[in-house]
N, C-alpha and C. Protein backbone atom coordinates (compact mmCIF):
# COMPACT_ATOMS: atom_id res chain seq x y z
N UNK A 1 39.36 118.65 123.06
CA UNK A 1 40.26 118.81 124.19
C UNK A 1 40.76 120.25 124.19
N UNK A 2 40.47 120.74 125.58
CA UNK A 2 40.97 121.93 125.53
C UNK A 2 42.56 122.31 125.56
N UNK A 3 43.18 123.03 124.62
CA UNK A 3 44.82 123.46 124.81
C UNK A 3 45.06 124.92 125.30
N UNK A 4 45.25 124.48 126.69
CA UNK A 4 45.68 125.71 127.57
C UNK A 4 47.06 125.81 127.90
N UNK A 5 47.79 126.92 127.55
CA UNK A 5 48.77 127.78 127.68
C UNK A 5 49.07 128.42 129.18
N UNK A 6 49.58 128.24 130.06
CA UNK A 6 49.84 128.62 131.56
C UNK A 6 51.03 129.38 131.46
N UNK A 7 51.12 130.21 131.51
CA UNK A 7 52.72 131.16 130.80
C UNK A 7 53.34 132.08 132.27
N UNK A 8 54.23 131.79 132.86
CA UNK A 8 54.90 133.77 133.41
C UNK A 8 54.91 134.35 132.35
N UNK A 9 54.61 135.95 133.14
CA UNK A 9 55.13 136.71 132.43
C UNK A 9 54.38 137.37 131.28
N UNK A 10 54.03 138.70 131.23
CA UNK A 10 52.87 138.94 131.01
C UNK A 10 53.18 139.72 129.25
N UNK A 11 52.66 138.99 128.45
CA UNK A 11 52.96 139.38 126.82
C UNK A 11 53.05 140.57 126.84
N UNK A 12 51.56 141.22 127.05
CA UNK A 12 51.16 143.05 126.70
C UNK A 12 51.10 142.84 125.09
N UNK A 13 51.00 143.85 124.48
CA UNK A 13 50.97 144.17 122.99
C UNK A 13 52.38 144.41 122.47
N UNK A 14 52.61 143.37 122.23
CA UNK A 14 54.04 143.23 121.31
C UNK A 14 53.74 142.06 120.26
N UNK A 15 54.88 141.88 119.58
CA UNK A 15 54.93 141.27 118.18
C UNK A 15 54.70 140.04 118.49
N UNK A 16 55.21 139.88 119.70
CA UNK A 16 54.80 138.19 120.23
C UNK A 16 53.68 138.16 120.38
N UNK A 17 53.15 139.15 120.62
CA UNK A 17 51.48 138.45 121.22
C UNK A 17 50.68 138.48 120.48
N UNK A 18 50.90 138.90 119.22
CA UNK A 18 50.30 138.85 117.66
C UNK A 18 50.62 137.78 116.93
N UNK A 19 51.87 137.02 117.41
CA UNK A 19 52.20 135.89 116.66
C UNK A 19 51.19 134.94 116.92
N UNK A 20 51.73 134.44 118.47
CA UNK A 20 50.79 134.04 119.63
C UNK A 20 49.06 134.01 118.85
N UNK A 21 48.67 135.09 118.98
CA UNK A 21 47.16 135.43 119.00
C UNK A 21 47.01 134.49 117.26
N UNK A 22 47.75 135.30 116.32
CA UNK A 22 47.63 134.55 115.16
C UNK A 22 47.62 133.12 114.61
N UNK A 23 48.15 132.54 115.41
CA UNK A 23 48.57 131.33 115.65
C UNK A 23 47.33 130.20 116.22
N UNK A 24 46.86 131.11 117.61
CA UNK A 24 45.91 130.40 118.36
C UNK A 24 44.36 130.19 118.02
N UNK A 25 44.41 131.12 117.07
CA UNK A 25 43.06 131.66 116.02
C UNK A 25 42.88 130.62 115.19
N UNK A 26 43.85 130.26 114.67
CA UNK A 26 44.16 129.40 113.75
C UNK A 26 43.47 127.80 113.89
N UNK A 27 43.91 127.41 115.09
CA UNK A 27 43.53 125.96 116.05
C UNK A 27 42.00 125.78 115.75
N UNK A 28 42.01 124.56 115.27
CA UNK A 28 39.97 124.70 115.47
C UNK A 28 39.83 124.02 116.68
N UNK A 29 40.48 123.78 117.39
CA UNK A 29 40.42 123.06 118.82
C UNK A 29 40.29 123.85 119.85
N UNK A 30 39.52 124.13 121.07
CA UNK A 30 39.11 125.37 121.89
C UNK A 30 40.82 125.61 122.33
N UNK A 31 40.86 126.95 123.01
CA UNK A 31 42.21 126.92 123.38
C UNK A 31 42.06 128.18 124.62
N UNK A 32 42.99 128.46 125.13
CA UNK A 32 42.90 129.31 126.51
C UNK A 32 44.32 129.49 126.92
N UNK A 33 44.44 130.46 127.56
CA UNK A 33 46.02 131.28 127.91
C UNK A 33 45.88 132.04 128.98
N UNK A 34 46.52 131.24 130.23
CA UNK A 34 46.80 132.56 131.46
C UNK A 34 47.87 132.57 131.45
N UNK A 35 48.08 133.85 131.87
CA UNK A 35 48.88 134.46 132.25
C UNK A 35 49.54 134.69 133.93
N UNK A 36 50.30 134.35 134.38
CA UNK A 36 50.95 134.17 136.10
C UNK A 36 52.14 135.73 135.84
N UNK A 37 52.03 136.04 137.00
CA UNK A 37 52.81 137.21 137.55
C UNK A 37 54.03 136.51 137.42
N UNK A 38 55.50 136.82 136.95
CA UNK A 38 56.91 136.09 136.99
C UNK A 38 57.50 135.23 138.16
N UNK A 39 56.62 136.21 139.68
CA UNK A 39 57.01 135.32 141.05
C UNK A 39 55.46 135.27 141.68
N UNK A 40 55.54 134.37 142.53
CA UNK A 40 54.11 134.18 142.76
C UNK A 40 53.34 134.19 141.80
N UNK A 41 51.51 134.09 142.70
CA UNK A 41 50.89 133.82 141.88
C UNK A 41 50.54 132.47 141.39
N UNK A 42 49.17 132.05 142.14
CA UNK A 42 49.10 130.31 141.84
C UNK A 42 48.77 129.88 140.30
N UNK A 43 49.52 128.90 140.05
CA UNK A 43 48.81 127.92 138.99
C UNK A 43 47.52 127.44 139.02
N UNK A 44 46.78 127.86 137.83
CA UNK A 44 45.68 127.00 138.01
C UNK A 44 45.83 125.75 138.41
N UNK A 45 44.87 124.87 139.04
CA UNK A 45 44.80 123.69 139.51
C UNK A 45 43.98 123.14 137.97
N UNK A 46 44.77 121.44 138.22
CA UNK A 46 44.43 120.76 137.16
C UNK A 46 43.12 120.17 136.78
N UNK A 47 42.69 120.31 136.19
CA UNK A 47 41.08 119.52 136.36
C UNK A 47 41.18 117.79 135.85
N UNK A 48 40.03 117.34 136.98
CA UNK A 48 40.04 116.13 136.49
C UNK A 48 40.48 115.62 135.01
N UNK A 49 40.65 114.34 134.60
CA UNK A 49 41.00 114.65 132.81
C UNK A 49 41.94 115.25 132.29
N UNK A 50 43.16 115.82 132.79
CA UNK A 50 43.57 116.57 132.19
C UNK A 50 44.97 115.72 132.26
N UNK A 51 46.12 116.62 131.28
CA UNK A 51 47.53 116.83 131.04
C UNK A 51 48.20 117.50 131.33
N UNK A 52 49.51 117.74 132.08
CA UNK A 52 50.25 118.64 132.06
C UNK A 52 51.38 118.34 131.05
N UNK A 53 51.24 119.66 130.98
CA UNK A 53 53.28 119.72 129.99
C UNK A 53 53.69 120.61 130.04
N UNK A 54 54.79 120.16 130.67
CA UNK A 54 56.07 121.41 131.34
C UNK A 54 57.23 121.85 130.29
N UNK A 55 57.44 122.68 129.85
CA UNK A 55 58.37 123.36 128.84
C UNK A 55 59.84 123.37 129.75
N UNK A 56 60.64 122.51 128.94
CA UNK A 56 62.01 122.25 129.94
C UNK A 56 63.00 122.44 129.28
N UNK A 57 64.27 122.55 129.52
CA UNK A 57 65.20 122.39 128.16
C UNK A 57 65.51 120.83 128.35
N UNK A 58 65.25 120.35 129.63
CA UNK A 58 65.87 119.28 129.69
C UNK A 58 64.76 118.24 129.27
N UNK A 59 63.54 118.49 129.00
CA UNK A 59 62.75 117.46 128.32
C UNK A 59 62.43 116.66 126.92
N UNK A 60 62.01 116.37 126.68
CA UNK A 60 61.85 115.49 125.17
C UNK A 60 61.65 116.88 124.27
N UNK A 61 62.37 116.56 122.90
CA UNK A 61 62.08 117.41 122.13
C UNK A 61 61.84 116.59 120.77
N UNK A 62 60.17 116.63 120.58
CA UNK A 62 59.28 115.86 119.91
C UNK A 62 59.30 116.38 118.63
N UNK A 63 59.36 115.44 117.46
CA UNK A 63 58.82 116.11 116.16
C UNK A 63 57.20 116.62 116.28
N UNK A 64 56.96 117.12 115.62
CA UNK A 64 56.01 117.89 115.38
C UNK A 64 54.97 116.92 115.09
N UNK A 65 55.03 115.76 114.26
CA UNK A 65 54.21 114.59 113.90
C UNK A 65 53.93 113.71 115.34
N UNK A 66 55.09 114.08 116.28
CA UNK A 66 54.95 113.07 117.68
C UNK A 66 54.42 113.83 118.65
N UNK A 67 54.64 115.19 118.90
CA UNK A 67 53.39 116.01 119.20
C UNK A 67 51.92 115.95 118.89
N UNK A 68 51.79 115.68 117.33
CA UNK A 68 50.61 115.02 117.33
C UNK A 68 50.15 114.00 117.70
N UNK A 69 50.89 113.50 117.52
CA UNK A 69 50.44 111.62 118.12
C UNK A 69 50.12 111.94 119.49
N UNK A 70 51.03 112.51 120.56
CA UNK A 70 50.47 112.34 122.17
C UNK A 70 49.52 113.20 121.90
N UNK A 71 48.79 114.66 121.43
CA UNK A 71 47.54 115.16 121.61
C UNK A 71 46.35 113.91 121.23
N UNK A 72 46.98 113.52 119.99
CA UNK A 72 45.84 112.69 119.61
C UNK A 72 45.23 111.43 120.73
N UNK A 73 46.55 110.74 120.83
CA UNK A 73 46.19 109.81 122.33
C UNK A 73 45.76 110.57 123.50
N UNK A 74 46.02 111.56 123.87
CA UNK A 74 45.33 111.96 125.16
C UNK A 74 43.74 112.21 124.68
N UNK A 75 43.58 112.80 123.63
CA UNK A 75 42.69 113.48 123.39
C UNK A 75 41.49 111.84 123.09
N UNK A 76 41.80 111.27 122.51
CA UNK A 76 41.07 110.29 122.29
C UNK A 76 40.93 109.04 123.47
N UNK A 77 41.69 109.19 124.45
CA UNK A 77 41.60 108.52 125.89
C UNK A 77 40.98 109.09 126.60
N UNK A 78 40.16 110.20 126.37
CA UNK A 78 39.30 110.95 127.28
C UNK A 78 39.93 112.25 128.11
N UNK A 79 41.15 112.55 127.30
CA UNK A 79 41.64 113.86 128.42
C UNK A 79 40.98 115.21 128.23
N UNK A 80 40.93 115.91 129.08
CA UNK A 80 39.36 116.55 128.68
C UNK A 80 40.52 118.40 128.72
N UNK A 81 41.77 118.46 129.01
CA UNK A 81 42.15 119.64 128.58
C UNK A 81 43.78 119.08 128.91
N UNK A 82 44.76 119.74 127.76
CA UNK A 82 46.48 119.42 127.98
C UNK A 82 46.70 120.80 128.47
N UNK A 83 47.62 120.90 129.38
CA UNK A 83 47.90 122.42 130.00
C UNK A 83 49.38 122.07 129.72
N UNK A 84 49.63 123.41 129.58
CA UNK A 84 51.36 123.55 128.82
C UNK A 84 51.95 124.75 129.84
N UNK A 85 52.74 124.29 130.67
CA UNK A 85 52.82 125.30 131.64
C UNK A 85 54.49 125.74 131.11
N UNK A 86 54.59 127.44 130.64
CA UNK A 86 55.94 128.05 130.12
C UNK A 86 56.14 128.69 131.74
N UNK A 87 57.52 128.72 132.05
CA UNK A 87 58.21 129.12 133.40
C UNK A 87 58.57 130.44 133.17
N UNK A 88 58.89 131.00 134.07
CA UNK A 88 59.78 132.44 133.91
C UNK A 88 61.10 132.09 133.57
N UNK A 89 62.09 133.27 133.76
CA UNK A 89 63.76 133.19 133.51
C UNK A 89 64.57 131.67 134.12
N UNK A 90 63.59 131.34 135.02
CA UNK A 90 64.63 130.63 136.20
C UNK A 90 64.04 129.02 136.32
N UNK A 91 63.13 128.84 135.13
CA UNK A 91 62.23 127.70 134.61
C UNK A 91 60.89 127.14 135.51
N UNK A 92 61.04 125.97 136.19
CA UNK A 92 60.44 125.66 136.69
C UNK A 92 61.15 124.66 138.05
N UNK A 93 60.37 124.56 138.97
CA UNK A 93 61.31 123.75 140.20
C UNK A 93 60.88 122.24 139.89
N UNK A 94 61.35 121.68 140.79
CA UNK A 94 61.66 120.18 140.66
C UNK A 94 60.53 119.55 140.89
N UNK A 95 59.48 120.19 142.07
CA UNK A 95 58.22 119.68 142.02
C UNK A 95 57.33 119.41 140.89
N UNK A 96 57.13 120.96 140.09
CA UNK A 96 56.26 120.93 138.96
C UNK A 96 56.70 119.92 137.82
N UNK A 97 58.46 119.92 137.74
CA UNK A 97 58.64 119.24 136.83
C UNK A 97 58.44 117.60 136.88
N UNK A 98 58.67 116.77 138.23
CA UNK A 98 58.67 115.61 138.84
C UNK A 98 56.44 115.28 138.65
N UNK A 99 55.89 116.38 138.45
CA UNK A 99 54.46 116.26 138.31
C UNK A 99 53.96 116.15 136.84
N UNK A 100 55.06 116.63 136.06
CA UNK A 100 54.39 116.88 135.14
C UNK A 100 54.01 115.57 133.72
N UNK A 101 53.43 115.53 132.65
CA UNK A 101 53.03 114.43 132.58
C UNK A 101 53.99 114.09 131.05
N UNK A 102 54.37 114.99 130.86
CA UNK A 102 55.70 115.08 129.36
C UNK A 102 56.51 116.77 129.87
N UNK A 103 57.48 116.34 130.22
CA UNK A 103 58.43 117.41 129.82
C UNK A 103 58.98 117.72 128.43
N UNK A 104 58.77 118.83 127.77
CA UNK A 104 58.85 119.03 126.73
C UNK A 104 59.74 120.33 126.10
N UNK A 105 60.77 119.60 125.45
CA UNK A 105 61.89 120.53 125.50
C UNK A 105 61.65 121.52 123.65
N UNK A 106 61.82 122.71 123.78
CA UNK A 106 61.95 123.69 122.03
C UNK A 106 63.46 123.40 121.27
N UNK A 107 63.97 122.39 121.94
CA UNK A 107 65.57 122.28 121.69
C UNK A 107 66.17 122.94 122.43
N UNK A 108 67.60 122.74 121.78
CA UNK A 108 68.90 122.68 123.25
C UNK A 108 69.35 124.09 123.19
N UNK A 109 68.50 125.44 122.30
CA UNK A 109 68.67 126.58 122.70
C UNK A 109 67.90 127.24 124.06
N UNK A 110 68.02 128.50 124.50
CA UNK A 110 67.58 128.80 125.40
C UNK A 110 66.80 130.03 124.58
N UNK A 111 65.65 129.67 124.97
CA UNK A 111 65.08 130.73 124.40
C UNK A 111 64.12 131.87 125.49
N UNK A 112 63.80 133.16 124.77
CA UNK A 112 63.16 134.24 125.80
C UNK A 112 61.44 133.32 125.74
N UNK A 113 61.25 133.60 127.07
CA UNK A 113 59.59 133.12 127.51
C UNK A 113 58.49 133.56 126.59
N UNK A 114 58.70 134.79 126.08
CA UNK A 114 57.86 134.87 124.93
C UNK A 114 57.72 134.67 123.46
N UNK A 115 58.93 134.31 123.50
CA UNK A 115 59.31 133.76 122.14
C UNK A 115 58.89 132.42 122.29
N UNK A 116 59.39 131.62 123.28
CA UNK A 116 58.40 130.59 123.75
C UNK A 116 57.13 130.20 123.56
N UNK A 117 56.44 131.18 123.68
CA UNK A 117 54.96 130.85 123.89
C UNK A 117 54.31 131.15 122.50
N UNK A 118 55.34 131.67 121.84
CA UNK A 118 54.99 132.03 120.01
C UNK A 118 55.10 130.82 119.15
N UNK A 119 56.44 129.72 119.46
CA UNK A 119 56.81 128.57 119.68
C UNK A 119 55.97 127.51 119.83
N UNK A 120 55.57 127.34 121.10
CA UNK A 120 54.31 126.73 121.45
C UNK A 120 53.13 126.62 120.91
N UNK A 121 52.40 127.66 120.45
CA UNK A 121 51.50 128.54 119.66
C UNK A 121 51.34 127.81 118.24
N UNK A 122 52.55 127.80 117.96
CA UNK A 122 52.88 127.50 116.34
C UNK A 122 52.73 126.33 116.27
N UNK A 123 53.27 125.30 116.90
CA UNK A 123 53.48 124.07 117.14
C UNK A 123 52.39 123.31 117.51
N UNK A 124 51.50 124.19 118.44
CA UNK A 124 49.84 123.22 118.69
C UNK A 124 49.08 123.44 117.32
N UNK A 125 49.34 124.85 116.95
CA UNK A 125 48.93 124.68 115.50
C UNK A 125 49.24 123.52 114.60
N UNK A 126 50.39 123.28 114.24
CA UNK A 126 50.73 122.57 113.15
C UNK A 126 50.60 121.44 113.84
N UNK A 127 50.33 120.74 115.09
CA UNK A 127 50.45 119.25 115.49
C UNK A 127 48.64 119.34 115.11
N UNK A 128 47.81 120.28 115.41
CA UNK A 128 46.49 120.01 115.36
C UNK A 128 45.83 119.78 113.75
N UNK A 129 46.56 120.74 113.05
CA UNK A 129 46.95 120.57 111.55
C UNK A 129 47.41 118.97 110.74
N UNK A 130 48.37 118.68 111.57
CA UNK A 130 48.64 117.28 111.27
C UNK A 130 47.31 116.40 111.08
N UNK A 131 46.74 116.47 112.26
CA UNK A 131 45.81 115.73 112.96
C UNK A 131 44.60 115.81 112.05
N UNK A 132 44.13 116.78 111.68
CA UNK A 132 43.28 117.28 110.46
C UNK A 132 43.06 117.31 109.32
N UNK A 133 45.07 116.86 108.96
CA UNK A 133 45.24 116.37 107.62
C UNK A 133 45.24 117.65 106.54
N UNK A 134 45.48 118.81 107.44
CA UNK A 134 45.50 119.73 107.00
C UNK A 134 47.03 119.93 106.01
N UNK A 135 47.05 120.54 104.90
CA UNK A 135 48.16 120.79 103.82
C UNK A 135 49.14 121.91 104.79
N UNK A 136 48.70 122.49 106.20
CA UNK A 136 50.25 123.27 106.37
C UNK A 136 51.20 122.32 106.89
N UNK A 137 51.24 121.25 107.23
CA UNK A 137 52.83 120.86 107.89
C UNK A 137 53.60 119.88 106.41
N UNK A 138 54.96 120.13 106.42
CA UNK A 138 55.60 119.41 105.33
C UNK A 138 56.75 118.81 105.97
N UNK A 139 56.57 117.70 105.52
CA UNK A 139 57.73 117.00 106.16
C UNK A 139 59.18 117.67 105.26
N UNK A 140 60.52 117.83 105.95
CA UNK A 140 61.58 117.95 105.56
C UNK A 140 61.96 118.21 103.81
């Protein structure tokens, strides 16, 4: 299953986008990252098979083990790519969010969009890690 990243807001070469990059390298699962201008600028359209997940503050904020679990169920129900769509400053509107298929909250801080997507990054890592049975995630 492909894990695509739909982000505002454009990294450039900063520390985030090395985290990011480091992170995504990591995944043995294919993975992909656009990038949208902060206003305008369409969203990719969803492909058949697929997932959305909208980065909210107001959405579920999943352990890392329950992150795995929904990749694993989508992924094993035939979803053929999860798209993780990060908003600009001003989030996302009511449409995208009312569409989306898990709203998914980093906790009840507010964090910068690219720190976000470093966040994100880390987190598909270690849920795909889980999944693999891989020795990086430790429980508490």
């Amino acid at each position: 299953m492909l894990l695509h990243i739909v982000a505002r807001g454009k990294i450039g070469r900063s520390p985030e986008a090395e985290l990011v990059d480091r992170y995504l390298q990591r995944i043995a699962w294919p993975t992909k990252v656009t990038e949208l201008p902060d206003r305008g600028g369409n969203c990719p359209s969803a492909a058949a098979g697929s997932v959305t997940v909208v980065l909210d503050a107001r959405g579920e904020a999943l352990m890392s083990t329950a992150l795995a679990s929904r990749l694993e169920r989508w992924r094993d129900g035939g979803k053929r790519e999860a798209r993780f769509l990060i908003g600009a400053a001003d989030g996302h509107d009511d449409g995208q969010r009312s569409a989306a298929d898990l709203l998914l909250s980093l906790g009840p801080a507010t964090w910068p969009h690219l720190l976000a997507r470093a966040m994100l990054a880390e987190q598909l890592f270690r849920a795909t890690s889980i999944l693999a049975n891989h020795p990086y995630h430790r429980e508490g």
